[in-house]
C-alpha atoms as a PDB file:
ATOM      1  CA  UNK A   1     118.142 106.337 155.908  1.00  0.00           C
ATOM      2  CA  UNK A   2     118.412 109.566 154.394  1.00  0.00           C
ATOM      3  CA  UNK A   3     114.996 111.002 152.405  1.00  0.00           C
ATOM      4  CA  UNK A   4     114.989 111.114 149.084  1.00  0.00           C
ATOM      5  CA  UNK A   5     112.425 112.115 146.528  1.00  0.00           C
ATOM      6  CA  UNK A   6     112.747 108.569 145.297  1.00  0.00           C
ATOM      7  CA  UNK A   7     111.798 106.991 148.976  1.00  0.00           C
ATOM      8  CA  UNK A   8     108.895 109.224 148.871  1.00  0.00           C
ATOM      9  CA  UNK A   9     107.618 107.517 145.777  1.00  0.00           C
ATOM     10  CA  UNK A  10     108.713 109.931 143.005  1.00  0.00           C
ATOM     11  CA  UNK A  11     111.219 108.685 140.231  1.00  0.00           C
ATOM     12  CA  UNK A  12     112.603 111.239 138.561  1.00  0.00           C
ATOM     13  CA  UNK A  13     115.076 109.160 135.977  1.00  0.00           C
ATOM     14  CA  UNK A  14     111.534 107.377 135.025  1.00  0.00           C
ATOM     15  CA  UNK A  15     110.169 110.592 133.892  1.00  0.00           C
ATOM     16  CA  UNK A  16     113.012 111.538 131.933  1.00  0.00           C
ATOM     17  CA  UNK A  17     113.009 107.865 130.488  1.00  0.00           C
ATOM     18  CA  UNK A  18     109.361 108.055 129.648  1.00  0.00           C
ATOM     19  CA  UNK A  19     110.161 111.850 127.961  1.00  0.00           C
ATOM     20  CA  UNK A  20     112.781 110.345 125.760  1.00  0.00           C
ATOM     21  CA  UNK A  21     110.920 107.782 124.913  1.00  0.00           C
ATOM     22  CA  UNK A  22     107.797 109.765 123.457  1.00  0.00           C
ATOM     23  CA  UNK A  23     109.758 112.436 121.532  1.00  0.00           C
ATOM     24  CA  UNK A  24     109.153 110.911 118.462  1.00  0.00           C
ATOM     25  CA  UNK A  25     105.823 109.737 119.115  1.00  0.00           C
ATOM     26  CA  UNK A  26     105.194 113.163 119.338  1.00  0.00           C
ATOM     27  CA  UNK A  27     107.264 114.369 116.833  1.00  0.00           C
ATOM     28  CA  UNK A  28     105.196 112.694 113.885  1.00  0.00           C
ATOM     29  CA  UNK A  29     101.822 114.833 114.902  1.00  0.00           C
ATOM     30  CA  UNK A  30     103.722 117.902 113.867  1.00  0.00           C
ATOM     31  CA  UNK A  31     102.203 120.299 111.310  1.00  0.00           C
ATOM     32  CA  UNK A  32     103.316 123.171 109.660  1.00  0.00           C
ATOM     33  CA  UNK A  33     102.109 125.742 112.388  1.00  0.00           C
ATOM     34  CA  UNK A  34     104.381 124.193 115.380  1.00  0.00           C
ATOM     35  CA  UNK A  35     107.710 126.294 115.991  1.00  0.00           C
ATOM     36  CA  UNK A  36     109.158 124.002 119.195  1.00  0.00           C
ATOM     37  CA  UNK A  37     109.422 120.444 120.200  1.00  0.00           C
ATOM     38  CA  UNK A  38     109.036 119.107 123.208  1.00  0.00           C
ATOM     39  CA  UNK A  39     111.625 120.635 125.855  1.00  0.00           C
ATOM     40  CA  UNK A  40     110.847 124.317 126.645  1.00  0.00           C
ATOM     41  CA  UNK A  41     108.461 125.588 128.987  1.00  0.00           C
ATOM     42  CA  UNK A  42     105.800 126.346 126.918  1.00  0.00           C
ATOM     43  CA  UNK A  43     104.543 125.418 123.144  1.00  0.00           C
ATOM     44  CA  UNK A  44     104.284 127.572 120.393  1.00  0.00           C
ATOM     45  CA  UNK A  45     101.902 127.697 117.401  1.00  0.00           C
ATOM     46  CA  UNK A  46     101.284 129.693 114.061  1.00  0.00           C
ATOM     47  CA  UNK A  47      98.704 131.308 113.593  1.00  0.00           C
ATOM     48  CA  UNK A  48      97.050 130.124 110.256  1.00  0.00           C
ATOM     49  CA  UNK A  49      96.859 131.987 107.351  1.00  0.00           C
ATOM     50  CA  UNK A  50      93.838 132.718 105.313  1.00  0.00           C
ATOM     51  CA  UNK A  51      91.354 133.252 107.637  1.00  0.00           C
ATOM     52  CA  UNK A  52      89.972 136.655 107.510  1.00  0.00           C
ATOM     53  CA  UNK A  53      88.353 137.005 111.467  1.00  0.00           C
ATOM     54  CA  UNK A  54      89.559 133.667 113.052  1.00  0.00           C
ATOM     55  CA  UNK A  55      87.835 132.516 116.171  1.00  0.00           C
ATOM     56  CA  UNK A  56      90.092 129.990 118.466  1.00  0.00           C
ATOM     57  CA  UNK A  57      87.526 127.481 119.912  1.00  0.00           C
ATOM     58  CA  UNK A  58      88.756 125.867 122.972  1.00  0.00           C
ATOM     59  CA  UNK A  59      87.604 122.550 124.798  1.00  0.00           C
ATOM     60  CA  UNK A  60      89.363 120.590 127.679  1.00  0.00           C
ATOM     61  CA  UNK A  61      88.184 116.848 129.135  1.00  0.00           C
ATOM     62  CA  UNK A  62      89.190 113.685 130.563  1.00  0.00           C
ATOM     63  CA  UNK A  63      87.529 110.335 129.741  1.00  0.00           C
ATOM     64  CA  UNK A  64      86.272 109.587 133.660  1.00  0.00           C
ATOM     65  CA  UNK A  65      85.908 106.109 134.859  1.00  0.00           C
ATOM     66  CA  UNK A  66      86.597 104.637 131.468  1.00  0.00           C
ATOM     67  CA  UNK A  67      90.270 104.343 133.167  1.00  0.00           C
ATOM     68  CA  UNK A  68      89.047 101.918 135.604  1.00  0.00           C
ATOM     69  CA  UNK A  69      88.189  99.454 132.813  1.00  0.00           C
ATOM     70  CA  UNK A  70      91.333 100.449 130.891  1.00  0.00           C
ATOM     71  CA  UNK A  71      93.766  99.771 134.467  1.00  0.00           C
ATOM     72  CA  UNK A  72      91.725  96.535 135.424  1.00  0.00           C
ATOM     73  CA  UNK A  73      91.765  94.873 131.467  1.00  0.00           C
ATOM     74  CA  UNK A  74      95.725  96.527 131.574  1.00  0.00           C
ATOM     75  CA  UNK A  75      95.164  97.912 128.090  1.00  0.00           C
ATOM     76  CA  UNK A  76      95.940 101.301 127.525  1.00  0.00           C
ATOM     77  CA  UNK A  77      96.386 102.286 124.095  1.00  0.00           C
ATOM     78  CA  UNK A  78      92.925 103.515 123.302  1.00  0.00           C
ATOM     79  CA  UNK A  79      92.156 105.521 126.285  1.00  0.00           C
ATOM     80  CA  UNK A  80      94.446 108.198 124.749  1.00  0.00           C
ATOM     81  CA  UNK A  81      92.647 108.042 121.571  1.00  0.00           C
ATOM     82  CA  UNK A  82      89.511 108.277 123.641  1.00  0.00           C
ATOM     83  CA  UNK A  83      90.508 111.511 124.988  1.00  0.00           C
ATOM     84  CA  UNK A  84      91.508 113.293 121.684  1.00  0.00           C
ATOM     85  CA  UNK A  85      88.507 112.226 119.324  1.00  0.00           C
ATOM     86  CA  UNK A  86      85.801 113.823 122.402  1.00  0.00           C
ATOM     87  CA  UNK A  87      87.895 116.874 122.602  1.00  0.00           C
ATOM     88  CA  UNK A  88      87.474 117.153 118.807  1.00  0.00           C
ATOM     89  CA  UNK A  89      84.124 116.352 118.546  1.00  0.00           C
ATOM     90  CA  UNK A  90      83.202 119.094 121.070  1.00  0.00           C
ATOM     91  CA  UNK A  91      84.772 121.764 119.113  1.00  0.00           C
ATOM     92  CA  UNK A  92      84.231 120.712 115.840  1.00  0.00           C
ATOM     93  CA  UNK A  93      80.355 121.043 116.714  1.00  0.00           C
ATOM     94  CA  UNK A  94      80.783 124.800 116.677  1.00  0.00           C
ATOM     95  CA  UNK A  95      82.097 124.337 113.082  1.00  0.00           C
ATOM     96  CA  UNK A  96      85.777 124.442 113.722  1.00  0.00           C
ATOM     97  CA  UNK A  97      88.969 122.688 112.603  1.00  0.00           C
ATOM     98  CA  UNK A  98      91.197 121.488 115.586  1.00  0.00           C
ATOM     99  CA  UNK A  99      94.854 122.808 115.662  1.00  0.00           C
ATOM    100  CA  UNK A 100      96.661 121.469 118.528  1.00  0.00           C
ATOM    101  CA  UNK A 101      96.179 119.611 121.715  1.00  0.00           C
ATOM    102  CA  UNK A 102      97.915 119.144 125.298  1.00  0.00           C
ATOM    103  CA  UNK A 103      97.365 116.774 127.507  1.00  0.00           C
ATOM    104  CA  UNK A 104      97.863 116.209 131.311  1.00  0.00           C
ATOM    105  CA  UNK A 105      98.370 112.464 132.757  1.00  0.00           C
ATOM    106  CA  UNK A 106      98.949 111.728 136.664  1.00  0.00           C
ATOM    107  CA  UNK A 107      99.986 108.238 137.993  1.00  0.00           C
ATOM    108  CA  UNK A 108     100.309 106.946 141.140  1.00  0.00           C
ATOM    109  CA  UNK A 109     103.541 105.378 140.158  1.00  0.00           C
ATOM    110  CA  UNK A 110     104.960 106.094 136.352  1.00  0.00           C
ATOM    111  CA  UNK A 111     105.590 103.245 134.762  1.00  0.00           C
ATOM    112  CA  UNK A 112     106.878 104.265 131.589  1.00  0.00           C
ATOM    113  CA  UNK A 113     105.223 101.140 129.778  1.00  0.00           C
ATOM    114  CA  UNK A 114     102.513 102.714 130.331  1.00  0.00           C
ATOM    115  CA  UNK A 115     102.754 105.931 129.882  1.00  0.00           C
ATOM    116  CA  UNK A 116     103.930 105.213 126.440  1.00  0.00           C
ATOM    117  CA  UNK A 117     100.921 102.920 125.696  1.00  0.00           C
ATOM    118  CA  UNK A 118      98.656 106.294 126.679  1.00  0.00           C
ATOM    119  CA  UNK A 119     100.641 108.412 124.203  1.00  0.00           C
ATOM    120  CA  UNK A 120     100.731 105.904 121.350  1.00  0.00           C
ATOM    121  CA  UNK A 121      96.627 106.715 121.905  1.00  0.00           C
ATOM    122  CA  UNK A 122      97.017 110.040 121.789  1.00  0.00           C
ATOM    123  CA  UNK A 123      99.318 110.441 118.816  1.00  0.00           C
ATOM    124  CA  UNK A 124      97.183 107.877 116.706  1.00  0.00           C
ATOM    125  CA  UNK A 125      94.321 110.515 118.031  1.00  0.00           C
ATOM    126  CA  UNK A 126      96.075 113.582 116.607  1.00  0.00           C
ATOM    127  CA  UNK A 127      97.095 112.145 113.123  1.00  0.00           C
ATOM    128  CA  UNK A 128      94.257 110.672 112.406  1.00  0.00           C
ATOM    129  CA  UNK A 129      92.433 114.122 112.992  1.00  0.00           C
ATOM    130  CA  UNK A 130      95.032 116.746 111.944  1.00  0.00           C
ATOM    131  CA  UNK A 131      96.506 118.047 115.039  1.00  0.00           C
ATOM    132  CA  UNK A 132      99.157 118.476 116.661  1.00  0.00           C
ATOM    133  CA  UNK A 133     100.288 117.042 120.134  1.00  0.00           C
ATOM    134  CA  UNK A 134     102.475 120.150 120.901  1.00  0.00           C
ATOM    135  CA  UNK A 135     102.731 120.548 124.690  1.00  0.00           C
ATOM    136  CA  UNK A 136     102.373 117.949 128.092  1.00  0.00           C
ATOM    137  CA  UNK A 137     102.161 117.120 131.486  1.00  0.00           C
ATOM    138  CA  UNK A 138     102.904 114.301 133.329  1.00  0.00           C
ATOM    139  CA  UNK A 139     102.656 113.694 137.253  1.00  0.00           C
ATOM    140  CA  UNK A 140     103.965 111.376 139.387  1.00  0.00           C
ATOM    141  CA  UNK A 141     101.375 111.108 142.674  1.00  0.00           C
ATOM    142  CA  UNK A 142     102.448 108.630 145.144  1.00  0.00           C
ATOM    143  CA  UNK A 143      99.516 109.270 148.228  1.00  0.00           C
ATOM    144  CA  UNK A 144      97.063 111.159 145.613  1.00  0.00           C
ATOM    145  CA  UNK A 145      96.284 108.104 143.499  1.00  0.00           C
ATOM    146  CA  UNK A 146      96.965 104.391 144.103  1.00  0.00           C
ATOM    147  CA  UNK A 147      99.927 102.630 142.603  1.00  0.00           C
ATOM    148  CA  UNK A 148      98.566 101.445 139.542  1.00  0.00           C
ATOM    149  CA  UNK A 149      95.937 104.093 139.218  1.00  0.00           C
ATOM    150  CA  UNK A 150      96.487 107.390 136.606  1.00  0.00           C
ATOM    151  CA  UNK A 151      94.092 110.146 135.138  1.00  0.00           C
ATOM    152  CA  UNK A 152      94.022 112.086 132.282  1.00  0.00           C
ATOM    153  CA  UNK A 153      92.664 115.348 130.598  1.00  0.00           C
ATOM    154  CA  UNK A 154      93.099 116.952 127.664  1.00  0.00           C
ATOM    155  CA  UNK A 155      92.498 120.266 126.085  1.00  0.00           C
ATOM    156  CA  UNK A 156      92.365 121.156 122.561  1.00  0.00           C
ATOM    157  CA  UNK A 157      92.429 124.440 120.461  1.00  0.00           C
ATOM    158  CA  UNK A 158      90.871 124.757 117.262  1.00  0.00           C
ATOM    159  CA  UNK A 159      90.095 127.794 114.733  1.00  0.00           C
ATOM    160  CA  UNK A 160      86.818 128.873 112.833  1.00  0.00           C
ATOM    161  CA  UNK A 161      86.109 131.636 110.501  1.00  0.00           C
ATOM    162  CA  UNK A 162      83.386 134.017 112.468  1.00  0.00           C
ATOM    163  CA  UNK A 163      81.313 133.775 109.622  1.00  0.00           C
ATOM    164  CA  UNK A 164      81.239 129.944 109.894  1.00  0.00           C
ATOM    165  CA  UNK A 165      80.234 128.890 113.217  1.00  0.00           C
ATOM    166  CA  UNK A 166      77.259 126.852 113.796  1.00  0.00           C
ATOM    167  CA  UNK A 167      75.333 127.526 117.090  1.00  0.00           C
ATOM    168  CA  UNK A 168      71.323 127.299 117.833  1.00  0.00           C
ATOM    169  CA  UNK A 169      70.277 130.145 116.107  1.00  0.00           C
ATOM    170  CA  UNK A 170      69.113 128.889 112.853  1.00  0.00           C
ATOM    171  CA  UNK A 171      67.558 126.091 114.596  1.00  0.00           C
ATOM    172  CA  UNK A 172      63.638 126.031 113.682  1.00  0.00           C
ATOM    173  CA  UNK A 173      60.640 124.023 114.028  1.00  0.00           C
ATOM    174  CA  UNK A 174      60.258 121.431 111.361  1.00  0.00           C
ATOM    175  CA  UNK A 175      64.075 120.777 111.550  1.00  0.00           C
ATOM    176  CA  UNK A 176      65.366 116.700 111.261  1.00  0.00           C
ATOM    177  CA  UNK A 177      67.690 115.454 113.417  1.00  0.00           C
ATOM    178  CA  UNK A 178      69.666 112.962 112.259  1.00  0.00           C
ATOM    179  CA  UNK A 179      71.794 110.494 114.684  1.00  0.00           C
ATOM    180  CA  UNK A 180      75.351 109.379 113.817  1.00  0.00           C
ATOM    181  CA  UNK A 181      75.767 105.976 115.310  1.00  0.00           C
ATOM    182  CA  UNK A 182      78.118 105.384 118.184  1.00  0.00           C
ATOM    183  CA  UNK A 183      81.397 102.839 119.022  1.00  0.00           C
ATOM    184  CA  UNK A 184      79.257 102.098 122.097  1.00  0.00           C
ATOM    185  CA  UNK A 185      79.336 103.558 125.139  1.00  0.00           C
ATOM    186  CA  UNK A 186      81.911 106.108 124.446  1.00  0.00           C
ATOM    187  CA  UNK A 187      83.714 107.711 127.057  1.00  0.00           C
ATOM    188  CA  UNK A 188      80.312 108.399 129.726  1.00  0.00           C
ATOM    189  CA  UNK A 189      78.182 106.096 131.599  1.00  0.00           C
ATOM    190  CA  UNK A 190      81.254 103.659 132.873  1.00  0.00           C
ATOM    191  CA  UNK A 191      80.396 104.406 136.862  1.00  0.00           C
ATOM    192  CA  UNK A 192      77.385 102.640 136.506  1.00  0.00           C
ATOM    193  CA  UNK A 193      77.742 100.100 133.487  1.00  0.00           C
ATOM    194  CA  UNK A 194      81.010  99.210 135.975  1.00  0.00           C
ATOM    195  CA  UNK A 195      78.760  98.381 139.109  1.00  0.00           C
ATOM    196  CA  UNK A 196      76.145  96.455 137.280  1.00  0.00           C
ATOM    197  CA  UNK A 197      78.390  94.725 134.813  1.00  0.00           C
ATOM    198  CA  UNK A 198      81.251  93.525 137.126  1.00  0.00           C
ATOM    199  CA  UNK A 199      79.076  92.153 139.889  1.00  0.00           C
ATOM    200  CA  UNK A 200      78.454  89.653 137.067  1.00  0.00           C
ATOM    201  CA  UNK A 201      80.832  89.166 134.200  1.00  0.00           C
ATOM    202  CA  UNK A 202      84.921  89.594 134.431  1.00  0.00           C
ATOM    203  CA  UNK A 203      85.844  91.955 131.820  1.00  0.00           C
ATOM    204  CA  UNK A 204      87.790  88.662 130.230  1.00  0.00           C
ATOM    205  CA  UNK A 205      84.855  87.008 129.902  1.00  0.00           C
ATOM    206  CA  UNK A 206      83.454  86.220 126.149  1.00  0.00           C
ATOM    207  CA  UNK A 207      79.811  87.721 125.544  1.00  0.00           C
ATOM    208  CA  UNK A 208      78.233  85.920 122.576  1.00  0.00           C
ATOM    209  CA  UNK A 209      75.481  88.948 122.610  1.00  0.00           C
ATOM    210  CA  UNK A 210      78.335  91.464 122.403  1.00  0.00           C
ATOM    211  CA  UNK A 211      80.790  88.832 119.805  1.00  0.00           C
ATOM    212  CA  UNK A 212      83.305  90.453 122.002  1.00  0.00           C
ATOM    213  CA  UNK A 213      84.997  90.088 125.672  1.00  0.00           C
ATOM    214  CA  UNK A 214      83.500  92.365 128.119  1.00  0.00           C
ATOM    215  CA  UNK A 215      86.779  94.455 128.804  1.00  0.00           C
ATOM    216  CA  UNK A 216      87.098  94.596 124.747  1.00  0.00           C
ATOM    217  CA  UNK A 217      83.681  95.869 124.340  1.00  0.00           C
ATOM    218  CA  UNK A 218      84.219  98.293 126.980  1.00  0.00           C
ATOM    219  CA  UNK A 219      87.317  99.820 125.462  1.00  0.00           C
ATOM    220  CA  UNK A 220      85.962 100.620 121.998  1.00  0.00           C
ATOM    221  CA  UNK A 221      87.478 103.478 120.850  1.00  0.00           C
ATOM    222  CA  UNK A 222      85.105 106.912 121.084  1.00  0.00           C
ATOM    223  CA  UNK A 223      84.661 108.120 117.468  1.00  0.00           C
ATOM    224  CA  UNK A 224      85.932 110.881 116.122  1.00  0.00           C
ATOM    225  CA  UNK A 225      83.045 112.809 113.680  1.00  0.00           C
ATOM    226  CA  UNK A 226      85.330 115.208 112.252  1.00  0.00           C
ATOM    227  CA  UNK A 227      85.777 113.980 108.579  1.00  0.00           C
ATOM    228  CA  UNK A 228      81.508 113.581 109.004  1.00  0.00           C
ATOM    229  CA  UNK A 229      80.735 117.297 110.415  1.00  0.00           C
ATOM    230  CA  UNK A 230      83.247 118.540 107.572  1.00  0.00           C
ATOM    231  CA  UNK A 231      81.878 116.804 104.565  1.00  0.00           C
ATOM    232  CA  UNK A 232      78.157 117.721 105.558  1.00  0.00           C
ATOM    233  CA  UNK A 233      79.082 121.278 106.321  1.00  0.00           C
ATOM    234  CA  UNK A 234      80.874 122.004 103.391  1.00  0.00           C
ATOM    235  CA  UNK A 235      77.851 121.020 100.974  1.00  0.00           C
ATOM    236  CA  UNK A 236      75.044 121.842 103.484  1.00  0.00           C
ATOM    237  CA  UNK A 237      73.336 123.972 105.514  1.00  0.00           C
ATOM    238  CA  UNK A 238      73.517 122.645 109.346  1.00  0.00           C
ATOM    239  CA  UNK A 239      71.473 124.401 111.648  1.00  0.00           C
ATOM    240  CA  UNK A 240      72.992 122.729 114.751  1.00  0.00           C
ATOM    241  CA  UNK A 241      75.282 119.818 115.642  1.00  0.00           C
ATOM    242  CA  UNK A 242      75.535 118.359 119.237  1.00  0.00           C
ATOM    243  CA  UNK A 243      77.706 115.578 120.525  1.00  0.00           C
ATOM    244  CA  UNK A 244      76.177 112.927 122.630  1.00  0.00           C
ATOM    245  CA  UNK A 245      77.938 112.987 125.632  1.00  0.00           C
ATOM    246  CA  UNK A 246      76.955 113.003 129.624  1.00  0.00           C
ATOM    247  CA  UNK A 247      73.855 113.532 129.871  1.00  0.00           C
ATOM    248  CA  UNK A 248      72.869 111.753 126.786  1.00  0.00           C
ATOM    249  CA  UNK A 249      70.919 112.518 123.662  1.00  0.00           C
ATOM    250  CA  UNK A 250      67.946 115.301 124.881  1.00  0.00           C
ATOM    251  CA  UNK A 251      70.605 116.792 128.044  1.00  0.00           C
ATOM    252  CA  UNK A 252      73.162 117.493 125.400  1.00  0.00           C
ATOM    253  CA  UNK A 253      70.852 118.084 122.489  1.00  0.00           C
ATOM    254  CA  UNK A 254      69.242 120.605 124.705  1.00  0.00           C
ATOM    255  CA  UNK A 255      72.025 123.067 124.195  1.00  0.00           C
ATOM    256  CA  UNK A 256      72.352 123.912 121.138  1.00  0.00           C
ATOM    257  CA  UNK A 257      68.263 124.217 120.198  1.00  0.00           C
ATOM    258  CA  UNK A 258      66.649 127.384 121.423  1.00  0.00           C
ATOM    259  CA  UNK A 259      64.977 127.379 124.947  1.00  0.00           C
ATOM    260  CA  UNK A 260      61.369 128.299 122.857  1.00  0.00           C
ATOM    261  CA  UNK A 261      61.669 124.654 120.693  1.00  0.00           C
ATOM    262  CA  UNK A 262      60.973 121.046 121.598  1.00  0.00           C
ATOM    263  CA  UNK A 263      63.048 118.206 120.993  1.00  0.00           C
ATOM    264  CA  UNK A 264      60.993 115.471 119.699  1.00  0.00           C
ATOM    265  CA  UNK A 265      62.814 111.999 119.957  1.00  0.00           C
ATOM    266  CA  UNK A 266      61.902 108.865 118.146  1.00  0.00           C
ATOM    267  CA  UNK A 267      63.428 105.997 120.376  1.00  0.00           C
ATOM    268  CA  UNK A 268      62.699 103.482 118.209  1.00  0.00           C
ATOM    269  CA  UNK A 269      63.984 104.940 115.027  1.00  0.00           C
ATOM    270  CA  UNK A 270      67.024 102.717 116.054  1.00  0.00           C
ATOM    271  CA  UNK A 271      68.591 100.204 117.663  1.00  0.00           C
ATOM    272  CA  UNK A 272      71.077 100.813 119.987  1.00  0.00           C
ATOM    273  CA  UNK A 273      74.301  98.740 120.176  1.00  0.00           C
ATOM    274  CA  UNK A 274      73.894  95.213 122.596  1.00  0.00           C
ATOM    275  CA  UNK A 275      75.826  96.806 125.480  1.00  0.00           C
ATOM    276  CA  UNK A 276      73.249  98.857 126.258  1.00  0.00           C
ATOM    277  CA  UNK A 277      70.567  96.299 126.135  1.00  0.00           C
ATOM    278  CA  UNK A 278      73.479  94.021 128.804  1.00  0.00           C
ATOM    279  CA  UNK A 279      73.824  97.301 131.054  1.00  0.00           C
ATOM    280  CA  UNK A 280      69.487  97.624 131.375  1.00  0.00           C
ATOM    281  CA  UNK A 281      68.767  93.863 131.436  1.00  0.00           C
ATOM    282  CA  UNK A 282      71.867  93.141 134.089  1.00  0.00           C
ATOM    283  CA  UNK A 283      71.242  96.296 136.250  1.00  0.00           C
ATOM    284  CA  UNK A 284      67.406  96.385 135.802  1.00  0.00           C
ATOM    285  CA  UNK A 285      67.560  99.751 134.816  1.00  0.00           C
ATOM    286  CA  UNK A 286      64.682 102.208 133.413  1.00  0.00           C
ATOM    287  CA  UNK A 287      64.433 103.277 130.248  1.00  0.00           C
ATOM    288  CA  UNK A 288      64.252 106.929 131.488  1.00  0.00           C
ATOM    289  CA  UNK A 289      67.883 106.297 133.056  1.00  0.00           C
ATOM    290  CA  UNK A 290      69.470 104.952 130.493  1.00  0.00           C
ATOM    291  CA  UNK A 291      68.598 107.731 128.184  1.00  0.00           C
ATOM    292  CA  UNK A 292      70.009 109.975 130.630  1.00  0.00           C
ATOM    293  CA  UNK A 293      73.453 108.525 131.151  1.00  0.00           C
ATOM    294  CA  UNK A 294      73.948 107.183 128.033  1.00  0.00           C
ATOM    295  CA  UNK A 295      74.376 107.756 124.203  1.00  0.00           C
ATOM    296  CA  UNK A 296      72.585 104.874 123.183  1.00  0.00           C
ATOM    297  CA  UNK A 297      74.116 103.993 120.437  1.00  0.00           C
ATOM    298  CA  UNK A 298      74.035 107.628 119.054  1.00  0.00           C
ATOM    299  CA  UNK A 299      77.176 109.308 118.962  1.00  0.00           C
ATOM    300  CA  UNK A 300      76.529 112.551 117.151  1.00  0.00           C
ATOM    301  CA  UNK A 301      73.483 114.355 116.335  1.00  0.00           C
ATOM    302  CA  UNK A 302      73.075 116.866 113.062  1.00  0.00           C
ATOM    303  CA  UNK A 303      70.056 119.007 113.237  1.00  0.00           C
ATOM    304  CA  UNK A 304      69.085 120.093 109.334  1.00  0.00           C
ATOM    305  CA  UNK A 305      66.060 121.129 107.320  1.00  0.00           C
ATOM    306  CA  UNK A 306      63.980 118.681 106.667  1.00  0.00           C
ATOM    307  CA  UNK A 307      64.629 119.474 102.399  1.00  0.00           C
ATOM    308  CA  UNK A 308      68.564 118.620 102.731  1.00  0.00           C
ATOM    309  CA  UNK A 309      67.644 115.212 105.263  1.00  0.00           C
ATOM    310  CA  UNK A 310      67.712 112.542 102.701  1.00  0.00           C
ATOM    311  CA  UNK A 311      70.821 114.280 100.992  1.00  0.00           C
ATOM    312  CA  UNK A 312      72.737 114.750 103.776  1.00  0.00           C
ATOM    313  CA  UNK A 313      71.919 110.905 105.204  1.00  0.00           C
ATOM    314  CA  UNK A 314      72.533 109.840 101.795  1.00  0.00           C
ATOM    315  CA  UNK A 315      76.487 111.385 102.134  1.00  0.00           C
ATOM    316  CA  UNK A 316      76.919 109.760 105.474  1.00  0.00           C
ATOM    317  CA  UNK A 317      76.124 106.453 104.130  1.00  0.00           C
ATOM    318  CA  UNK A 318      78.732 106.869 101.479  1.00  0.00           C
ATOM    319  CA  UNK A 319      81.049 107.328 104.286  1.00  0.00           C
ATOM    320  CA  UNK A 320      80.063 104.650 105.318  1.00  0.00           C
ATOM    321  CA  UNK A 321      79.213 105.713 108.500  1.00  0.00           C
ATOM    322  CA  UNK A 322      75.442 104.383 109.858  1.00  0.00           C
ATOM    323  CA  UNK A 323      72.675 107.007 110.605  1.00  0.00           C
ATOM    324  CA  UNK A 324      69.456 107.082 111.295  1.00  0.00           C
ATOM    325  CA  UNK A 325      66.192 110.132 111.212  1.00  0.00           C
ATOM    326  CA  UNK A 326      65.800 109.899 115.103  1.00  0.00           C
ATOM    327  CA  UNK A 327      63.201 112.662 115.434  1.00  0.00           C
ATOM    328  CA  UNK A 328      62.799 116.627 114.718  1.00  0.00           C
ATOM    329  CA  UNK A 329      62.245 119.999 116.303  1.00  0.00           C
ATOM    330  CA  UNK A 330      58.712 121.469 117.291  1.00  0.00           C
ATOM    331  CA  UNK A 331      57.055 124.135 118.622  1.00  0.00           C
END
């Protein structure tokens, strides 16, 4: 038999299927600033008007063993999602708006199903938080990754005047941070809520704690703060603004305070969602080691002075999004 690509576990006429398929998809995340659809080599964007010294803020991620779950459960329209509202989060942090994204996916074998499922994510992602999907890769791995098994990353570009981004600089003692609450586990912690959970439960199982299935739980969408950060922002004073990723609250808070300050957490200003209370019970883990690999149950953290607190919580609630006072900066 003669070698083709195909025998070697590479289908090209899927890829061009699955392209086809995901032009419009694509098509509807479109702003004003893209100048080329899906087809040449590279992307193009305008640069927006009325900034006076723009800064492009970059970011690029994946959403780790979250795919696992997402592969096992075969439910894949969120993970895309997922992957759009952390890249956001990490650059709107820094005070800017996002502009466009790409994203890179790699399968073991394409199944265009599939694939499509990912993008519907990804395109909900964009819309829902003003960007643009202009630009993509996909991969077909046969020997890299097992049949049913994919990854993806994505990297985002956003833009900030100079004159408007927050960093650590203006953090000071006496600050208040306040804690945005969290989906659940987001899109960190899943190697080991994975090995304690599923030596127990089947992610179709019902949990009455949870009022979910496991697998259902375990795919809750990663929130986006963006519409949060930008409300606050525009009618206060934020000193600093970290997202609660790897590495949890005080390893990701610890960036953006200055070296010279203390964090000073309240852990029991809140109460974290039940899944994290079903990971430590199940897995018998410390409390030191959950805060460590997980958010617990706080997604986003705004650091403020302490006179703008109760205003600024206030706004959030109207948002209806939940917050809590989980501690403040010291000397």
């Amino acid at each position: 038999m003669k070698a083709t690509y195909s025998t070697a576990g590479v289908n090209i006429n899927e890829g061009d299927k699955f392209v086809d398929s995901i032009k419009p998809l694509v098509k509807a995340t479109f702003s004003k600033g893209v100048l080329s659809g899906i087809g040449n080599f590279g992307a193009f964007f305008k640069i927006p008007k009325g900034f006076k010294d723009p800064v492009f803020v970059a970011s690029t991620d994946g959403v780790g063993t979250k795919l696992k779950v997402a592969v096992a459960y075969n439910k894949h329209d969120t993970i895309g999602e997922d992957l759009v509202n952390h890249c956001v989060n990490d650059i709107a942090v820094c005070g800017a708006s996002p502009l466009f994204f790409l994203d890179y996916m790699a399968f073991g074998k394409l199944r265009s199903k599939v694939a499509v499922e990912i993008v519907k994510g990804l395109t909900r992602g964009c819309r829902n938080n003003g960007c643009s999907l202009i630009g993509g890769e996909t991969a077909e791995m046969p020997g890299l990754y097992a049949k049913d098994d994919y990854d993806v990353a994505g990297t985002i570009v956003g833009v900030v005047e100079q004159t408007k981004i927050i960093d650590k600089k203006n953090v000071k003692p006496g600050d208040v941070l306040i804690g945005l609450a969290s989906s659940g586990l987001h899109t960190n912690g899943y190697s080991l809520a994975r090995k304690v959970l599923l030596r127990k439960y089947k992610l179709s199982a019902y949990i009455p704690e949870l009022k979910n299935k496991l697998g259902s739980e375990l795919l809750k969408v990663h929130s986006s703060y963006l519409r949060a950060m930008q409300k606050v922002t525009s009618k206060y004073k934020v000193h600093s603004i970290s997202h609660i990723t790897g590495g949890g609250i005080l390893g990701n808070t610890k960036r953006v305070v200055p070296k010279n300050l203390k964090i000073k957490i309240d852990w029991n200003a809140w109460k974290p969602n039940p899944i994290f209370g079903l990971i430590q019970r199940t897995g018998r883990i410390t409390d030191n080691e959950m805060r460590k690999v997980f958010n617990m149950g706080i997604g986003l953290i705004f650091i403020v002075g302490r006179k703008d607190a109760k205003a600024i919580t206030e706004q959030l609630r109207k948002q209806k999004i939940k917050n809590h006072i989980i501690g403040e900066i010291t000397e």
